[in-house]
C-alpha atoms as a PDB file:
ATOM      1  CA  UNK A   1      53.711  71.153  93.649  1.00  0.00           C
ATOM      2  CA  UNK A   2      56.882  71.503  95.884  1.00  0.00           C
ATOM      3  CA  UNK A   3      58.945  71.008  92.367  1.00  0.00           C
ATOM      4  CA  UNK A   4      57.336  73.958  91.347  1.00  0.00           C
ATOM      5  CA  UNK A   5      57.850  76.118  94.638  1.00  0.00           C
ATOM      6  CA  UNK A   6      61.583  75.046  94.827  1.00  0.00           C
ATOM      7  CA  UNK A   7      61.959  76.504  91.025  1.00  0.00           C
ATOM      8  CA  UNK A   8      60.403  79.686  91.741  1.00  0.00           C
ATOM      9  CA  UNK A   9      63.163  81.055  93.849  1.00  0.00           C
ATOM     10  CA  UNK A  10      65.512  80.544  90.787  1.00  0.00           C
ATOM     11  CA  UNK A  11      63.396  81.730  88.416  1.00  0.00           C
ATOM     12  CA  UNK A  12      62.470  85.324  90.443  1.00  0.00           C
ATOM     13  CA  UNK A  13      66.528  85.821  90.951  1.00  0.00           C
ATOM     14  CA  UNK A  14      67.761  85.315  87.626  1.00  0.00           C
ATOM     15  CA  UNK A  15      64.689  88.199  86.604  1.00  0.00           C
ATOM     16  CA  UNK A  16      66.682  89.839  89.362  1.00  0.00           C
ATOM     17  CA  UNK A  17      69.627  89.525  88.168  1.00  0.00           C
ATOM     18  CA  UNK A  18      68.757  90.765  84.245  1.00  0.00           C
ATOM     19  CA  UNK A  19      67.074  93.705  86.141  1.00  0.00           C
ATOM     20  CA  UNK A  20      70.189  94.492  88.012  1.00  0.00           C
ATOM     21  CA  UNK A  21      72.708  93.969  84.595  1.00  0.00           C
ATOM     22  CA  UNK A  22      70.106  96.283  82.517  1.00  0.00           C
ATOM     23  CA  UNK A  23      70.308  99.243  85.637  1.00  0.00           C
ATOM     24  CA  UNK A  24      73.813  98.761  85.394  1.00  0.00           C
ATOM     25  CA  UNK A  25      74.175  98.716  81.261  1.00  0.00           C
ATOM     26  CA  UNK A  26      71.671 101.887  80.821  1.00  0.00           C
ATOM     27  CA  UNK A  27      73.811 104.488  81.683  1.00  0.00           C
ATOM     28  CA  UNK A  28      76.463 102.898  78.847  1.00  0.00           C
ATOM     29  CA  UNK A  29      73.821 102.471  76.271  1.00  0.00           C
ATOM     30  CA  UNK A  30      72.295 106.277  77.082  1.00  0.00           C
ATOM     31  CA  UNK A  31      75.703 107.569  76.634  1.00  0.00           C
ATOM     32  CA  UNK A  32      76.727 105.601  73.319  1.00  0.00           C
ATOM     33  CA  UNK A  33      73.343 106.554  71.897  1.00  0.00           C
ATOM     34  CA  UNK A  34      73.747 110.241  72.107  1.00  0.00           C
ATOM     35  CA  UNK A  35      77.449 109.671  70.263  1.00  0.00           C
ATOM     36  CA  UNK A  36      76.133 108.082  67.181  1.00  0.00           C
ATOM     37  CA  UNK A  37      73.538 111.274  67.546  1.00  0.00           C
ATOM     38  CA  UNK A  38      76.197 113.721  67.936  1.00  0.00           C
ATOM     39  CA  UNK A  39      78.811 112.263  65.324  1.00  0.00           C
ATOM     40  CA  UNK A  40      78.219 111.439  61.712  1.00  0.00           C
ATOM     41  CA  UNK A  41      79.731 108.737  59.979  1.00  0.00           C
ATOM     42  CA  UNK A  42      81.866 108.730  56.099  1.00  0.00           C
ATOM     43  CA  UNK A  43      78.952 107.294  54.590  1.00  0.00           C
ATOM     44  CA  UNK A  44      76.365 109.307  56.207  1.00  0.00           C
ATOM     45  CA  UNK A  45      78.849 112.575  55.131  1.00  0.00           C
ATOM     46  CA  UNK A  46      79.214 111.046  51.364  1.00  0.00           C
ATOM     47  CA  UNK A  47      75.920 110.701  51.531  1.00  0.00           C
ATOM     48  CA  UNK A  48      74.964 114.340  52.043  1.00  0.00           C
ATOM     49  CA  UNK A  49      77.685 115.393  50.203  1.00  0.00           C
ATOM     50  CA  UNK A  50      76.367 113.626  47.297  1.00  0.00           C
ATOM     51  CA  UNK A  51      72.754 115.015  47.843  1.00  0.00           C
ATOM     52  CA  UNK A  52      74.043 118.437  48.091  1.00  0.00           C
ATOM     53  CA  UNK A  53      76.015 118.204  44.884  1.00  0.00           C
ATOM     54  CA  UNK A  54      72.572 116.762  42.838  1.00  0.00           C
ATOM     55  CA  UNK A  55      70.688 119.413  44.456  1.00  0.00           C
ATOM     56  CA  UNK A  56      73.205 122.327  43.034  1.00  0.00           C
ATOM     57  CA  UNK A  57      73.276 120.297  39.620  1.00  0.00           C
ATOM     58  CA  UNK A  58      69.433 120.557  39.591  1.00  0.00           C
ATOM     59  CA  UNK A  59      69.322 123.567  40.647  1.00  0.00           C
ATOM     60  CA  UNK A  60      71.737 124.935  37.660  1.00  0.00           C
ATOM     61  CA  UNK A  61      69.388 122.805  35.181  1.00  0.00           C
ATOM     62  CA  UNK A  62      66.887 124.819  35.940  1.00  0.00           C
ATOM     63  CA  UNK A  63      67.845 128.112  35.603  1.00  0.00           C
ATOM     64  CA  UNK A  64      69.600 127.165  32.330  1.00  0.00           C
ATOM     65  CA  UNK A  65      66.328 126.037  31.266  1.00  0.00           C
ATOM     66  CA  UNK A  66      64.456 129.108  32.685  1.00  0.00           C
ATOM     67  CA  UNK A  67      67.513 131.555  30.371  1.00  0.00           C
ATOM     68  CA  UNK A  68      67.589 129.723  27.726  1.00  0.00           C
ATOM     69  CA  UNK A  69      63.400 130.361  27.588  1.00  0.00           C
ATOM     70  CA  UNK A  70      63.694 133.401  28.090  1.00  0.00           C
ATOM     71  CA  UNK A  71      66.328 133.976  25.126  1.00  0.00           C
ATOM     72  CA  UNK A  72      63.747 132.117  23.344  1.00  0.00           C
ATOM     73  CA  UNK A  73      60.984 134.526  23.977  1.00  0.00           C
ATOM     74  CA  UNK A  74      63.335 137.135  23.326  1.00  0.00           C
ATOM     75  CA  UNK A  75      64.222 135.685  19.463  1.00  0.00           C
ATOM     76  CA  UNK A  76      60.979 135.216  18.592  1.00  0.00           C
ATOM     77  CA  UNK A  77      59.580 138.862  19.576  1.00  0.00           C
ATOM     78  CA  UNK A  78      62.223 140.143  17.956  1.00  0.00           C
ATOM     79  CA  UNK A  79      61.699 138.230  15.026  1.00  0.00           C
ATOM     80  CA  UNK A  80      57.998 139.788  15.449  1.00  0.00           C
ATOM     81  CA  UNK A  81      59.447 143.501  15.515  1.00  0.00           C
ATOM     82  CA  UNK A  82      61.895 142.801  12.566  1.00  0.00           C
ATOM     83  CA  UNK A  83      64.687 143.711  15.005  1.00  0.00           C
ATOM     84  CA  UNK A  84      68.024 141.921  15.681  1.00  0.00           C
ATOM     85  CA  UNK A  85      67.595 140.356  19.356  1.00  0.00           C
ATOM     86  CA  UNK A  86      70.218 142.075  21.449  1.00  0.00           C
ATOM     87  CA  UNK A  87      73.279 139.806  22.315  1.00  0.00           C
END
């Protein structure tokens, strides 16, 4: 029993003591948290670089798609009418 009451003093100070290096550390890790926030890596910049760059090419599929449809549509009523389709 007195093993265990002589321990407890060293014990409660090195909680203490991590208490006391945490207050102390916060401030650091508060500050170098809202860095990596505010900056943004190479990777993280070829990254959206990339994304913005499949997006566009997507985006340009598309509407070829939707014209060449639509000079599609225009072909084939023309071909209804007899008429050239207009170039």
């Amino acid at each position: 029993m007195r093993l265990l009451l002589l321990a407890v003093p060293l014990l409660v100070s090195g909680c203490i003591a991590r208490t006391a290096v945490d207050i102390v550390t916060l401030p650091v890790k508060v500050v170098s948290a809202g860095v990596d926030a505010a900056t943004t890596s190479q990777a993280e910049a070829d990254q959206r670089r990339g994304r913005e760059i499949r997006e566009a090419e997507e985006r340009e599929g598309r509407e070829a798609r939707r014209r060449e449809r639509e000079a599609r549509r225009q072909r084939e009523r023309a071909g209804e009418a007899g008429e050239e389709p207009d170039r």
